[in-house]
C-alpha atoms as a PDB file:
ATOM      1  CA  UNK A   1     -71.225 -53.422 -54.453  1.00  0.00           C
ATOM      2  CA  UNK A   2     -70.796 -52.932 -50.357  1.00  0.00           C
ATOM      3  CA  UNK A   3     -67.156 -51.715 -49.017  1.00  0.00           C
ATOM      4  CA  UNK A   4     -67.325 -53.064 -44.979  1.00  0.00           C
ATOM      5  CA  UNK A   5     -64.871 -51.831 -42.773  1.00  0.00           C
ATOM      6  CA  UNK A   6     -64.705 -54.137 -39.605  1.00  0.00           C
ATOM      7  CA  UNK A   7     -62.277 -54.626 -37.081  1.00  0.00           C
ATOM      8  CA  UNK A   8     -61.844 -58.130 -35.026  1.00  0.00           C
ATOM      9  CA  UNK A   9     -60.216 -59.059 -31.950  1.00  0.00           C
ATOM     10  CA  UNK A  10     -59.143 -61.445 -29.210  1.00  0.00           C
ATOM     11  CA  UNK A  11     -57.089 -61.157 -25.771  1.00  0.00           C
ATOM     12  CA  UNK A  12     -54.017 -60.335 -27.899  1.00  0.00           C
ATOM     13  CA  UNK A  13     -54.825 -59.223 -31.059  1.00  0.00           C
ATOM     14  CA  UNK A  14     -56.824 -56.692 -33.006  1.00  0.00           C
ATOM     15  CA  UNK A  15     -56.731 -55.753 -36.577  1.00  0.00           C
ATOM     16  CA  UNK A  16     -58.804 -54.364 -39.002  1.00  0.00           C
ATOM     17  CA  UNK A  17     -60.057 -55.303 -42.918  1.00  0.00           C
ATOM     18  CA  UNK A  18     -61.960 -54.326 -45.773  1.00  0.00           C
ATOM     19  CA  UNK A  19     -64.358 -56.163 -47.251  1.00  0.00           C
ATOM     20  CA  UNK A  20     -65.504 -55.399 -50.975  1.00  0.00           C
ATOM     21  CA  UNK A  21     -68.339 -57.246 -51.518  1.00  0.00           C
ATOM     22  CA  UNK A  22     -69.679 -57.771 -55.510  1.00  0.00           C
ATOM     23  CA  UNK A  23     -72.413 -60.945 -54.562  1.00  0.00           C
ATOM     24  CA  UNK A  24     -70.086 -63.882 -56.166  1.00  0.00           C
ATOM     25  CA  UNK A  25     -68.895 -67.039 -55.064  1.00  0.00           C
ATOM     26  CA  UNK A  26     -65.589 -65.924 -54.761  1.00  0.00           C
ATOM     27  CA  UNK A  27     -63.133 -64.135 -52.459  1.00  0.00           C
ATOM     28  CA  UNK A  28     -59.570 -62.907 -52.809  1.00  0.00           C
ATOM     29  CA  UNK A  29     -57.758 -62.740 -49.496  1.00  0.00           C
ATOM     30  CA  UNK A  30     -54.780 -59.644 -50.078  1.00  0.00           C
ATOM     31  CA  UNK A  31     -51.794 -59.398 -47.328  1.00  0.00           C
ATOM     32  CA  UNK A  32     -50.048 -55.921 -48.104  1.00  0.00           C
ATOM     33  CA  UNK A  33     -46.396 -56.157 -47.983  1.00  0.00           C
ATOM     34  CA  UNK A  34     -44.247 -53.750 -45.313  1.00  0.00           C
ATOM     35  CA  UNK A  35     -44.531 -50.390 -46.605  1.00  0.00           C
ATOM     36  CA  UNK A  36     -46.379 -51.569 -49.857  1.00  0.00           C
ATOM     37  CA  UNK A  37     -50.253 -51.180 -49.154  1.00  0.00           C
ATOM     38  CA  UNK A  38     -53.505 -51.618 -50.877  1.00  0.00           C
ATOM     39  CA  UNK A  39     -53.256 -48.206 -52.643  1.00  0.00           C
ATOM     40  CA  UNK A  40     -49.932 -48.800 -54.791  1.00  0.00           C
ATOM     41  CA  UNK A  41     -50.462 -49.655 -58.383  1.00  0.00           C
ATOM     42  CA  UNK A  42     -50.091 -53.519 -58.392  1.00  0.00           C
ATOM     43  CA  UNK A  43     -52.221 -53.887 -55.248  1.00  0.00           C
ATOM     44  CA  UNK A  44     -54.815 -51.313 -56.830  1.00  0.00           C
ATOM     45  CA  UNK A  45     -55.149 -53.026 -60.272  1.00  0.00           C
ATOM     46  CA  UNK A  46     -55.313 -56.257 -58.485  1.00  0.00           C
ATOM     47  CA  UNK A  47     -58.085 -55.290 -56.285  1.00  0.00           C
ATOM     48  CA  UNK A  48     -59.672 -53.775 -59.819  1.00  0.00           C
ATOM     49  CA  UNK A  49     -59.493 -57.075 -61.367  1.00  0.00           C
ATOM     50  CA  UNK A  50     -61.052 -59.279 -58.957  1.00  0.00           C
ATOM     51  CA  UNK A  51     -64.433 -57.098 -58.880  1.00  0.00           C
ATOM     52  CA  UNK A  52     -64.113 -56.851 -62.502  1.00  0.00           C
ATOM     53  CA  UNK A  53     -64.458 -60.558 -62.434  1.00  0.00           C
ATOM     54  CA  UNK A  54     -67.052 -60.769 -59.377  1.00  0.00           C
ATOM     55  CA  UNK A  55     -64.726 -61.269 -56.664  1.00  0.00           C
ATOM     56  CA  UNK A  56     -65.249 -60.235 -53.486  1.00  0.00           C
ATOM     57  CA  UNK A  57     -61.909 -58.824 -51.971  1.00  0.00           C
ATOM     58  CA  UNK A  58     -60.612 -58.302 -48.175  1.00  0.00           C
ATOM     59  CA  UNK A  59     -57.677 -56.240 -47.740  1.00  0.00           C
ATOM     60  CA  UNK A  60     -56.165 -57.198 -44.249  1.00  0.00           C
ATOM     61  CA  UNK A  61     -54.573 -54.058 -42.463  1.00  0.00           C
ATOM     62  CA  UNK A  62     -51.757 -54.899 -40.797  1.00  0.00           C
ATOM     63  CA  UNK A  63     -48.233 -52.504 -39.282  1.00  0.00           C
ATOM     64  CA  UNK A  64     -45.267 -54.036 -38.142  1.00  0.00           C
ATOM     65  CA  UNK A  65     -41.788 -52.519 -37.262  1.00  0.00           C
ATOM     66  CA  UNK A  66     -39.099 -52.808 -39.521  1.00  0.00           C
ATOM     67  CA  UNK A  67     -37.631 -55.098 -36.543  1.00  0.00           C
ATOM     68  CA  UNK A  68     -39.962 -57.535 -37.292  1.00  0.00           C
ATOM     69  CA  UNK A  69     -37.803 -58.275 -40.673  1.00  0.00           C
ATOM     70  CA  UNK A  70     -34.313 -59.108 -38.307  1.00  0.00           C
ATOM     71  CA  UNK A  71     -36.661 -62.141 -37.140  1.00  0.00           C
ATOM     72  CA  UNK A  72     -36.989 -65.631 -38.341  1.00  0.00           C
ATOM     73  CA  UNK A  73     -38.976 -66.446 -41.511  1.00  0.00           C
ATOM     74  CA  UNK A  74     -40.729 -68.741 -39.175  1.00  0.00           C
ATOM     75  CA  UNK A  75     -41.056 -66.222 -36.409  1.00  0.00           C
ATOM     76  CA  UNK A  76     -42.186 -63.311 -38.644  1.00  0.00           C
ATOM     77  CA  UNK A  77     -45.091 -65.618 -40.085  1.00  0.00           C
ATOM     78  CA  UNK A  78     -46.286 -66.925 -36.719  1.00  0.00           C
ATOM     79  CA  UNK A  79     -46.640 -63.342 -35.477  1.00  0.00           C
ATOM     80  CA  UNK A  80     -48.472 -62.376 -39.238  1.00  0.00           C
ATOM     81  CA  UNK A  81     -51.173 -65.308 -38.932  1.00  0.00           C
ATOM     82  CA  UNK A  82     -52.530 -64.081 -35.385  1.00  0.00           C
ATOM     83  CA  UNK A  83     -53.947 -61.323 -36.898  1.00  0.00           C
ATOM     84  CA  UNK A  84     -54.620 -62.665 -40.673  1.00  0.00           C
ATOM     85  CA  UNK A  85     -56.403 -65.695 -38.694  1.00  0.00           C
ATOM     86  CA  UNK A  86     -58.530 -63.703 -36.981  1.00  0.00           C
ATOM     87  CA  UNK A  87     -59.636 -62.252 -40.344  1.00  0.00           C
ATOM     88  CA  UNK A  88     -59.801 -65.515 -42.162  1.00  0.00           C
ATOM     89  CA  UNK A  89     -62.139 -66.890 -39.387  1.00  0.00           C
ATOM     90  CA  UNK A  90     -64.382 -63.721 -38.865  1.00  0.00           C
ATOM     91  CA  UNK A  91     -65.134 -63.622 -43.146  1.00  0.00           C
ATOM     92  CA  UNK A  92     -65.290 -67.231 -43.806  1.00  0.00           C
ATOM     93  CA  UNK A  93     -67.569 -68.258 -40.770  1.00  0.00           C
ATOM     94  CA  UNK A  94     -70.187 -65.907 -41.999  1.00  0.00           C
ATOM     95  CA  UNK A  95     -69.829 -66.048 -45.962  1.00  0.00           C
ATOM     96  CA  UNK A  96     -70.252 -68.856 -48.008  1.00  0.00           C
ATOM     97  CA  UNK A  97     -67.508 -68.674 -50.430  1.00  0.00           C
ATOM     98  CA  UNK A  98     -66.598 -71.680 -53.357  1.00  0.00           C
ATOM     99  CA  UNK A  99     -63.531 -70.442 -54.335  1.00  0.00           C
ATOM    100  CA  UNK A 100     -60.427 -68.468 -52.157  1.00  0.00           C
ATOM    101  CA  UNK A 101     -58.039 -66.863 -53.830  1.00  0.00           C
ATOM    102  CA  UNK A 102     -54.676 -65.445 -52.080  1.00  0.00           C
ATOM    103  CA  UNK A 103     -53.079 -62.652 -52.820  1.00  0.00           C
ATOM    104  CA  UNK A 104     -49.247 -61.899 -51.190  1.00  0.00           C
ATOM    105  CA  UNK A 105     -47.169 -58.897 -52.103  1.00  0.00           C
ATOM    106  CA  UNK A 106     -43.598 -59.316 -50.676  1.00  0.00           C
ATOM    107  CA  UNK A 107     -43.937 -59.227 -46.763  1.00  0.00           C
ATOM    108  CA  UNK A 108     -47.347 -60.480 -47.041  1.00  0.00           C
ATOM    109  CA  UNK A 109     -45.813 -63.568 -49.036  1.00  0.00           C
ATOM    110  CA  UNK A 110     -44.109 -64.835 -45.892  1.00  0.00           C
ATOM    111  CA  UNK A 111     -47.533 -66.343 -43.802  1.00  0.00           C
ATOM    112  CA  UNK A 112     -48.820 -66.995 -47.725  1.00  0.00           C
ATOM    113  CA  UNK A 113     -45.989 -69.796 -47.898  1.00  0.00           C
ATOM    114  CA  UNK A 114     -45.240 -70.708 -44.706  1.00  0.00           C
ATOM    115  CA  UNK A 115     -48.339 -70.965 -43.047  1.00  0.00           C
ATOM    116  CA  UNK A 116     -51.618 -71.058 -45.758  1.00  0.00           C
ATOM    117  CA  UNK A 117     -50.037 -73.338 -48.361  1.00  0.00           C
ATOM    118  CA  UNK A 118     -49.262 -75.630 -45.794  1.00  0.00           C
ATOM    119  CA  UNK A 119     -52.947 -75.878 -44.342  1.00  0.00           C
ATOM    120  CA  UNK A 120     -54.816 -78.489 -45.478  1.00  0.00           C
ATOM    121  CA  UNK A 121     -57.906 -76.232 -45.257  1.00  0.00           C
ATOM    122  CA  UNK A 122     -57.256 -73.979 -48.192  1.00  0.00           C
ATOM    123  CA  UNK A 123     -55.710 -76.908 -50.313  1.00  0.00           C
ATOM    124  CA  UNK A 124     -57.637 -75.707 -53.424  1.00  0.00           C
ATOM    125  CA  UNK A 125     -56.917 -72.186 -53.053  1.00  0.00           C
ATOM    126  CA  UNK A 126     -55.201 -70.348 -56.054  1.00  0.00           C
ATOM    127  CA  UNK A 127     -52.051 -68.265 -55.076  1.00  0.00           C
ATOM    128  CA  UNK A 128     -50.375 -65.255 -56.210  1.00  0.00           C
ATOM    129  CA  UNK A 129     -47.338 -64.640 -55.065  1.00  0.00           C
ATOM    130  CA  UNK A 130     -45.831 -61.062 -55.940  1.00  0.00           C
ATOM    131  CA  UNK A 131     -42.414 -60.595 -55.160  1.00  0.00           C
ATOM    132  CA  UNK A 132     -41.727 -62.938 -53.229  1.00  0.00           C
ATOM    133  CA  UNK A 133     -38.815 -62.593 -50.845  1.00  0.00           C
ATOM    134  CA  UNK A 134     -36.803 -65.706 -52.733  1.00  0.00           C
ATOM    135  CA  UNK A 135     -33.708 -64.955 -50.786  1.00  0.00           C
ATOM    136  CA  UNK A 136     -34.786 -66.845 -47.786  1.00  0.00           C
ATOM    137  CA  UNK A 137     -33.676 -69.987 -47.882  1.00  0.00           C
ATOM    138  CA  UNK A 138     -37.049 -71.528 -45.691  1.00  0.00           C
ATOM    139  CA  UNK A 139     -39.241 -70.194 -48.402  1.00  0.00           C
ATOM    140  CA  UNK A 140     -37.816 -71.247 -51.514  1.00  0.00           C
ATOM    141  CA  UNK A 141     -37.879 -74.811 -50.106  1.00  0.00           C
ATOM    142  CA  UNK A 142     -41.748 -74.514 -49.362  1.00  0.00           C
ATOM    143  CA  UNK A 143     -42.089 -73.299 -52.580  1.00  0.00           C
ATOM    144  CA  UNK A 144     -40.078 -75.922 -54.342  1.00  0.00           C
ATOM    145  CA  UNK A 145     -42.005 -78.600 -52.469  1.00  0.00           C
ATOM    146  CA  UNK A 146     -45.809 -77.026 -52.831  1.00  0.00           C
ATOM    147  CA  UNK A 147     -47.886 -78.363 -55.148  1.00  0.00           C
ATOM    148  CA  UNK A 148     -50.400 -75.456 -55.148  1.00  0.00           C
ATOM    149  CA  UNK A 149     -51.569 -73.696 -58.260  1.00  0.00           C
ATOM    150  CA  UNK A 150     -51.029 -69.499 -58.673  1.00  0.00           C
ATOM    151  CA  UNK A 151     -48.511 -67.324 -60.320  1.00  0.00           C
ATOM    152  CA  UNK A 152     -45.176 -66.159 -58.838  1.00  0.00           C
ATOM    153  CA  UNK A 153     -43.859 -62.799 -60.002  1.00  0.00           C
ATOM    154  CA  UNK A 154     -40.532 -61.252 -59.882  1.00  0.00           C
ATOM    155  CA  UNK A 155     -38.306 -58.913 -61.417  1.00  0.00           C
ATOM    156  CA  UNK A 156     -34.908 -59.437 -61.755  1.00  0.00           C
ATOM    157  CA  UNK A 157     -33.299 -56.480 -60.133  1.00  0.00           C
ATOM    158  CA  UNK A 158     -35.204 -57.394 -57.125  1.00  0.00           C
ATOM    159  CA  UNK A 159     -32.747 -57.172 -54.445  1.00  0.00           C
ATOM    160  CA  UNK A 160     -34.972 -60.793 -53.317  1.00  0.00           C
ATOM    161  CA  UNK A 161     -34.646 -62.321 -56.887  1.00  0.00           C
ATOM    162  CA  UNK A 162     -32.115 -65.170 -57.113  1.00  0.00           C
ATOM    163  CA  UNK A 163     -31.902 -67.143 -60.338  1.00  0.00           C
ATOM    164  CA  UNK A 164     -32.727 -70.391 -58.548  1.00  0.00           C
ATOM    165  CA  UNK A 165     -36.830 -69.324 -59.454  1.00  0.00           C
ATOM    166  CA  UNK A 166     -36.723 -71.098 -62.774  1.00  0.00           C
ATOM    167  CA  UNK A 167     -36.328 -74.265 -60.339  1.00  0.00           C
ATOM    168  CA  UNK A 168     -39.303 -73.925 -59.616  1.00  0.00           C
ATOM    169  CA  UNK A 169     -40.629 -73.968 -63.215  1.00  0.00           C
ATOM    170  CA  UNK A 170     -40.881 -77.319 -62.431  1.00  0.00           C
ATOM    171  CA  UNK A 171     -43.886 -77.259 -60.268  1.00  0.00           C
ATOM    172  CA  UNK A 172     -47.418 -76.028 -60.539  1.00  0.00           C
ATOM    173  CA  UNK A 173     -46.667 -72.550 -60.041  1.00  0.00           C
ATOM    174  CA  UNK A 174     -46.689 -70.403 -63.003  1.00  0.00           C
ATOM    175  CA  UNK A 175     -43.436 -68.802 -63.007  1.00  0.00           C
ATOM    176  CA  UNK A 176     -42.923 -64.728 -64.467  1.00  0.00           C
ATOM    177  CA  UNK A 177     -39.789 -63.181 -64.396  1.00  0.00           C
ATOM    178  CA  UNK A 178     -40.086 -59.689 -65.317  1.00  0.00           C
ATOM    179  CA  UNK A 179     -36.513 -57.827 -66.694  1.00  0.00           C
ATOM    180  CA  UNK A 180     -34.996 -55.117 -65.265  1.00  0.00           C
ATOM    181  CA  UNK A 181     -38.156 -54.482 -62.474  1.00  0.00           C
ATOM    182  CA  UNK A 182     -37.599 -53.930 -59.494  1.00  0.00           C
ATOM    183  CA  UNK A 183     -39.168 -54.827 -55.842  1.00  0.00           C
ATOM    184  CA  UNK A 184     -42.033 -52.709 -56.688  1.00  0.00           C
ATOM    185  CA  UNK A 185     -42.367 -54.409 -60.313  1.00  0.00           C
ATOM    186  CA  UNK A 186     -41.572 -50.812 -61.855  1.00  0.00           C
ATOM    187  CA  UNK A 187     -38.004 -50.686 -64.313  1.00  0.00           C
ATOM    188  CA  UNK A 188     -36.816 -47.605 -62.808  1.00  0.00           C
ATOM    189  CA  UNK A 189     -36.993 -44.138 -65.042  1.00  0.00           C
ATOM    190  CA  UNK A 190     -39.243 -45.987 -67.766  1.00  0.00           C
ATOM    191  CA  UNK A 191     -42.745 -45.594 -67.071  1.00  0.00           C
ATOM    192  CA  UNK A 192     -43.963 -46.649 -70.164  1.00  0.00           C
ATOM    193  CA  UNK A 193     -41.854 -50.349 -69.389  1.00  0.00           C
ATOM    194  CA  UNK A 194     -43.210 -50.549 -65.632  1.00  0.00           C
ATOM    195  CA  UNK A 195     -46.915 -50.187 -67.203  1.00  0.00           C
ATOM    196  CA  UNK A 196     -45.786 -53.044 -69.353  1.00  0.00           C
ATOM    197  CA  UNK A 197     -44.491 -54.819 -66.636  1.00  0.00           C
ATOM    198  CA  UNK A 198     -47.981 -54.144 -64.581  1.00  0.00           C
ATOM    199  CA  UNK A 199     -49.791 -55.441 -67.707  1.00  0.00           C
ATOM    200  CA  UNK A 200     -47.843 -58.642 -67.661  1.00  0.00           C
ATOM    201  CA  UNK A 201     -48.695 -59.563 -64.393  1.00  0.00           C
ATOM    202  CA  UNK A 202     -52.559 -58.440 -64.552  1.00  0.00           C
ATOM    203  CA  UNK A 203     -52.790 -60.761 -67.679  1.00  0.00           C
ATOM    204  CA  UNK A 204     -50.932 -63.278 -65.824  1.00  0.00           C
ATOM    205  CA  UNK A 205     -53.651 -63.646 -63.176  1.00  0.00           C
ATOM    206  CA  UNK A 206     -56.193 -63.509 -65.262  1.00  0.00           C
ATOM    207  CA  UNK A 207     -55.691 -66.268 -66.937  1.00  0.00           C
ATOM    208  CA  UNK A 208     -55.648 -67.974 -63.854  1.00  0.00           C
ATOM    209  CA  UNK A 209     -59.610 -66.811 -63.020  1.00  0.00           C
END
């Protein structure tokens, strides 16, 4: 296995990512939510599962302000994909991948749905979509009208959870809905429920690859 760091640029943008390489035909693309990165425990196990199943993985490392979260859904995404295209373009123009899979956790959810699921490019892409930020009103109708395969996860004292996400049990997108969790998918005091909870989702996905 080969860990690259590598950083790519333009006039306006530069960003770093790191690229875990296991030799297979896949690759998992991971955008890190606002203050939730790579290292947390869903992220982690995540990562841990892909290369247990011979996927390569790219973590993309990207800081914003908070400010950036006072800004348009549409905004905030636009300003995300200058520097997550730059990755996408640099690792797929000199791999030879067969499968992509996407990973979003919460921030990093926001370019996931507005701007990737809508490119015809990575049509056949699986998603995963970990707490998702269902409250805004532009994403839940992308979501309700995508037709892309992946797994959305939530828990339901999520301050983004709404009870409109079993609408969407009517698409293609498998649908959990984890009790009593919270933004970072733990129940709060109950470690022994928040491992559950981690174990949900990790089985979730793999069922998926």
């Amino acid at each position: 296995m080969d860990v690259d760091q590598k950083s790519v640029s333009n006039q306006t943008n530069k960003i770093t990512y790191t690229h875990i390489k296991t030799g297979g035909p896949r690759i998992c693309f991971m955008f890190s939510g606002l203050g939730y990165t790579y290292e947390k425990p869903l992220l982690y196990y995540v990562t841990m599962l892909m290369l247990k199943h011979g996927i390569d993985v790219v973590h993309i490392h990207y800081t914003y302000p908070k400010e950036l979260m006072t800004k348009s859904t549409d905004e905030i995404a636009d300003v995300m994909m200058k520097d997550i295209d730059l990755v996408l373009q640099d690792v797929l123009s000199h791999n030879d991948y067969k499968n992509i899979i996407f990973a979003g956790k919460s921030l990093g959810t926001i370019p996931l749905i507005q701007r990737v699921m809508k490119d015809e490019v990575y049509k056949d892409a699986v998603m995963l979509l970990l707490t998702p930020l269902l409250t805004r009103s532009e994403l839940f109708k992308s979501l309700l009208e995508s037709t892309y395969k992946g797994l959305l996860v939530i828990g339901t004292r999520d301050h983004y959870y709404t009870e409109e996400v079993y609408q969407l049990k009517t698409n293609t997108m498998n649908i959990q809905v984890i009790k009593n969790a919270d933004h970072s998918l733990d129940v709060l005091y109950n470690p022994t429920e928040s491992l559950k909870a981690l174990e949900t989702v990790l089985n979730g996905i793999e069922q998926l690859l």
